[in-house]
C-alpha atoms as a PDB file:
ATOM      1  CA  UNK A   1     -24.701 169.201 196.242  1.00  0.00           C
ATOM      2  CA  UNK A   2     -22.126 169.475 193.417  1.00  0.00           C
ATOM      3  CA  UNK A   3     -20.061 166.712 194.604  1.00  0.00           C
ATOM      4  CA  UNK A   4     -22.599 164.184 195.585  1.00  0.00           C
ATOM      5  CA  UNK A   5     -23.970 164.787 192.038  1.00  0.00           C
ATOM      6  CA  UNK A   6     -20.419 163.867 190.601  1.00  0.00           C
ATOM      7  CA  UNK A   7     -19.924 161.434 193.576  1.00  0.00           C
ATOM      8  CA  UNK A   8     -22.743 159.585 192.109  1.00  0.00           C
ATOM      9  CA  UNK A   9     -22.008 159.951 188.609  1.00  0.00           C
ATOM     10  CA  UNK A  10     -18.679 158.339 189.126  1.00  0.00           C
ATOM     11  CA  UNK A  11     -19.955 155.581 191.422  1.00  0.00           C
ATOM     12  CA  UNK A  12     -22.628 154.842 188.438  1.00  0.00           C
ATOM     13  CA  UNK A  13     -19.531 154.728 185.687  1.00  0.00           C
ATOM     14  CA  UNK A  14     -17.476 152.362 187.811  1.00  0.00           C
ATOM     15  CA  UNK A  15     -20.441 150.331 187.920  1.00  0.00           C
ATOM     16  CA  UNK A  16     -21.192 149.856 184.685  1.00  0.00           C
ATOM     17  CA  UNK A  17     -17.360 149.503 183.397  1.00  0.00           C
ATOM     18  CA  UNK A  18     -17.965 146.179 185.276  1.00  0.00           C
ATOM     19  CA  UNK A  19     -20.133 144.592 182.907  1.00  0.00           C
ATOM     20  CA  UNK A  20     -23.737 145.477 183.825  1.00  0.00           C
ATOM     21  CA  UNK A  21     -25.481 144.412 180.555  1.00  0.00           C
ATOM     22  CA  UNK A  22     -25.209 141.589 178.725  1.00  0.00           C
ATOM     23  CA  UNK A  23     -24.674 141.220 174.579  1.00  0.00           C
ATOM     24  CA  UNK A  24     -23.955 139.023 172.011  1.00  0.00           C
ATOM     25  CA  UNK A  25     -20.440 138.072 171.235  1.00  0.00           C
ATOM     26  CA  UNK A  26     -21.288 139.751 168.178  1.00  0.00           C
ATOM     27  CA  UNK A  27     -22.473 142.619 169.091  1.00  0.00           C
ATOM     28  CA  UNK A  28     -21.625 145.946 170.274  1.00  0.00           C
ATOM     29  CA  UNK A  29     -17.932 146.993 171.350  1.00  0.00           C
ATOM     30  CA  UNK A  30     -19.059 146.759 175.298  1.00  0.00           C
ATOM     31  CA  UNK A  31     -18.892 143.283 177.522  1.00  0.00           C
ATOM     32  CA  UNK A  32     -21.075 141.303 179.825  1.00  0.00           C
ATOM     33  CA  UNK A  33     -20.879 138.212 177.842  1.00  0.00           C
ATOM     34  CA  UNK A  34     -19.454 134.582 179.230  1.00  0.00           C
ATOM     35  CA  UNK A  35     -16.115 135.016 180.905  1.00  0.00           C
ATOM     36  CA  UNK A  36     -13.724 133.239 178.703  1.00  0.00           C
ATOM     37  CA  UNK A  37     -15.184 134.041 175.218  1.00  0.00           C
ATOM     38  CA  UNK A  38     -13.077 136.437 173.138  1.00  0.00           C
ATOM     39  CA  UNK A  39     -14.665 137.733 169.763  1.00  0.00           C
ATOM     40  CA  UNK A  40     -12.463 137.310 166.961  1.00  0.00           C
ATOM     41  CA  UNK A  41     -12.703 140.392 164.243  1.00  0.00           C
ATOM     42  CA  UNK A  42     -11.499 142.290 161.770  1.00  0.00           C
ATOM     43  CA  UNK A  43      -8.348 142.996 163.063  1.00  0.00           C
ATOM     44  CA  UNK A  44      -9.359 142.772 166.760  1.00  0.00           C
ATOM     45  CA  UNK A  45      -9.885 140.780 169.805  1.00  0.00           C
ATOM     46  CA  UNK A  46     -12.405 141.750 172.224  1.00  0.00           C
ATOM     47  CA  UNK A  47     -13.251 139.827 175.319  1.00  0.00           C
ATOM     48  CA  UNK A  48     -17.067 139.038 175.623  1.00  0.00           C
ATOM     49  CA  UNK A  49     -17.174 139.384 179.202  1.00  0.00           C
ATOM     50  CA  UNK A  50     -15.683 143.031 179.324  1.00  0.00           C
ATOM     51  CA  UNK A  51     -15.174 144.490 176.698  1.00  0.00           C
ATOM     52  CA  UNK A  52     -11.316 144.710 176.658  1.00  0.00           C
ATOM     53  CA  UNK A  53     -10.226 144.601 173.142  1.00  0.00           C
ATOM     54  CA  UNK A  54      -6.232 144.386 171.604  1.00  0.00           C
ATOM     55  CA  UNK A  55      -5.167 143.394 174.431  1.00  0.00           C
ATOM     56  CA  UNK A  56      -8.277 141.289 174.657  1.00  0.00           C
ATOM     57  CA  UNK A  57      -8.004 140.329 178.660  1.00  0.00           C
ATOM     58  CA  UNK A  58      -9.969 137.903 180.579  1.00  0.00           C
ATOM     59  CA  UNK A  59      -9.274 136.411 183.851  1.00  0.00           C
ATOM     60  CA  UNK A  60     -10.513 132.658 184.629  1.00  0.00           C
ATOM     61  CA  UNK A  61     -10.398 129.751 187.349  1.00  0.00           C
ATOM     62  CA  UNK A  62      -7.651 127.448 186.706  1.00  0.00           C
ATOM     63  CA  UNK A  63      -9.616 124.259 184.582  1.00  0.00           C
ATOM     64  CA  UNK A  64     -11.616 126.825 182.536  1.00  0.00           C
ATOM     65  CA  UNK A  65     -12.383 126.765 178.920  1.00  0.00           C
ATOM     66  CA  UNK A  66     -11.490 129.815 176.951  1.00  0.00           C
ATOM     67  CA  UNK A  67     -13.167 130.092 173.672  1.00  0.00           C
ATOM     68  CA  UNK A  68     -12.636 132.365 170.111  1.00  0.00           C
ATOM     69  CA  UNK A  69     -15.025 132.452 168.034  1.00  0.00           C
ATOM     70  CA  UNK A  70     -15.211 134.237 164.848  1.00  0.00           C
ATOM     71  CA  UNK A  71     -17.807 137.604 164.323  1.00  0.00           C
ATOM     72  CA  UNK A  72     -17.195 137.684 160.649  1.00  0.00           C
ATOM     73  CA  UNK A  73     -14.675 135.865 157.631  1.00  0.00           C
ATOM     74  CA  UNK A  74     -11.464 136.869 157.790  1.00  0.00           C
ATOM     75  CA  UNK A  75      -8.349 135.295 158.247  1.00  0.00           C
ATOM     76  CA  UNK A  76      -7.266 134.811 161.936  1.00  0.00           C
ATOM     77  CA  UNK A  77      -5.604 132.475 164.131  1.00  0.00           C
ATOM     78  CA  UNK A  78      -4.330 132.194 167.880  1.00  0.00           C
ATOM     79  CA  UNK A  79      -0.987 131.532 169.152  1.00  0.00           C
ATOM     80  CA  UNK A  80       0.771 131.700 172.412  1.00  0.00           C
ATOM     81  CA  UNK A  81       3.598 134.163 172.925  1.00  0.00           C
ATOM     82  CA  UNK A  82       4.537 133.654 176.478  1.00  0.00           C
ATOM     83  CA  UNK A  83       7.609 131.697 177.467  1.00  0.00           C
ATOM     84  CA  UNK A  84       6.221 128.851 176.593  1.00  0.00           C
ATOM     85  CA  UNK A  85       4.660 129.297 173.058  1.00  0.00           C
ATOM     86  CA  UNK A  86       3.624 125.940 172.422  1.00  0.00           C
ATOM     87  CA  UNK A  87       1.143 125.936 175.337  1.00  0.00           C
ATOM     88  CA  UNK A  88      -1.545 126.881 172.632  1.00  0.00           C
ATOM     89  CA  UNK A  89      -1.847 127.046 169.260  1.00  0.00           C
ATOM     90  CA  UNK A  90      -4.322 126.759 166.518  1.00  0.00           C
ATOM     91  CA  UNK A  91      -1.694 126.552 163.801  1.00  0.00           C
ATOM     92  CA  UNK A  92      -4.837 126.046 160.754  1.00  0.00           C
ATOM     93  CA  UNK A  93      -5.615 129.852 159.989  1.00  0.00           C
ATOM     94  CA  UNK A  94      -9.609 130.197 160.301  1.00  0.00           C
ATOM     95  CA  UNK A  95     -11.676 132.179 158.194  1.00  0.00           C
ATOM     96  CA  UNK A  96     -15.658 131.312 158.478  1.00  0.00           C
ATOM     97  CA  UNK A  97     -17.937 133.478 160.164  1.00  0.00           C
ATOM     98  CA  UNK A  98     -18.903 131.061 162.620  1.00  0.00           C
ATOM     99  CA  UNK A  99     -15.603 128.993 162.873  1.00  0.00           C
ATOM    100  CA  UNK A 100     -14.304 128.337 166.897  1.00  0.00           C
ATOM    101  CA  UNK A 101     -11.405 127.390 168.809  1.00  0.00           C
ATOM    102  CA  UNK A 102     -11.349 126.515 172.169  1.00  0.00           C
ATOM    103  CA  UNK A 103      -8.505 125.730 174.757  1.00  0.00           C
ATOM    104  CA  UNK A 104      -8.670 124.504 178.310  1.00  0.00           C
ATOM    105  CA  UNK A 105      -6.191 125.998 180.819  1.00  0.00           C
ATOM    106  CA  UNK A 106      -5.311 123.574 183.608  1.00  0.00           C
ATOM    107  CA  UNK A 107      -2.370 126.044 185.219  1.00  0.00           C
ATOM    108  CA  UNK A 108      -2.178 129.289 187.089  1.00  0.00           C
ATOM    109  CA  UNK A 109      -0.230 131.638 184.897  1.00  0.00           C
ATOM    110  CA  UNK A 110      -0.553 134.896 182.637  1.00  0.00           C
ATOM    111  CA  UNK A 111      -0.927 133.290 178.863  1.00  0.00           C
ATOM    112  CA  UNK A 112      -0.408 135.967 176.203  1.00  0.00           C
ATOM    113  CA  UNK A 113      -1.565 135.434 172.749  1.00  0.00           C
ATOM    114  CA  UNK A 114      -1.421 137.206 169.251  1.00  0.00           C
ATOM    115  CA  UNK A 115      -2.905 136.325 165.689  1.00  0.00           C
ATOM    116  CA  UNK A 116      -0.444 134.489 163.614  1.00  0.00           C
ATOM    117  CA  UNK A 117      -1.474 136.376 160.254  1.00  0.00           C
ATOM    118  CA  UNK A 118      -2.087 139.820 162.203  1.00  0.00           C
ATOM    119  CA  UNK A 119       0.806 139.916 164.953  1.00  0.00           C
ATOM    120  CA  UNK A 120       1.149 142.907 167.228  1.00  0.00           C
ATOM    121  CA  UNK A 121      -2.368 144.561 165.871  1.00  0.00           C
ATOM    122  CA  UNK A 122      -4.223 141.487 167.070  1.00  0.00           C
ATOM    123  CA  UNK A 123      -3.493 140.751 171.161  1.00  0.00           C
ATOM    124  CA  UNK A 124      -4.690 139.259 174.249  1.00  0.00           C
ATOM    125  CA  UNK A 125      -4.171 137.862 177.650  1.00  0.00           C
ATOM    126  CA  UNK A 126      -5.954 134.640 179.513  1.00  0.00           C
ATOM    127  CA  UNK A 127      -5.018 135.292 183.320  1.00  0.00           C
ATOM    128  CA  UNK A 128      -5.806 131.723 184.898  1.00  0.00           C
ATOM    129  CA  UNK A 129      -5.887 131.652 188.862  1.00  0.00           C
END
């Protein structure tokens, strides 16, 4: 009885870890939001979709839009760090609550990124397949 009990608690947790609810990009620290949206913080970023936060990591379909938008001011930008740094960059450092940036990946290829003002404490990863 024990282990079905547990069986079921961990089945239910493994569930949920894959985005059951949805929220805001806003919002809580949790995901279920629109794959390719990563919330931009203070000092953070956290993918809408699951939750994954510094390194912020979301996986898309090759032609996808991937889009950062901004939870609150503070000074933040996004810039490639793979071998190829000048695939993307948004080289004007945003600061409005509501400001956006948006980049289209046509490729397949693992595209990390970092905050030009924050470095190492602000990090993600766009997966494209």
């Amino acid at each position: 009885m024990r282990y079905t009990a547990r069986l079921m608690v961990a089945t239910l947790f493994s569930l949920a870890a894959c985005g059951g609810g949805m929220t805001s990009p806003g919002g809580g620290g949790g995901g279920g939001g629109a794959v390719g949206q990563v919330v931009v913080g203070n000092i953070f970023f956290r993918s809408a979709h699951n939750g994954s936060q510094n390194a912020a990591v979301d996986t898309i379909p090759a032609g996808s839009t991937v889009t950062w938008a901004w939870n609150a001011a503070g000074s933040h930008s996004i810039q490639s760090t793979g071998q190829e740094p000048g695939i993307f960059r948004n080289s004007v450092v945003m600061s409005g609550a509501n400001d956006t940036y948006s980049v289209t990946f046509q490729h397949p290829g693992t595209y990390p990124y970092q905050c030009a003002v924050h470095g190492a404490a602000m990090t993600g990863v766009i997966v494209v397949q």
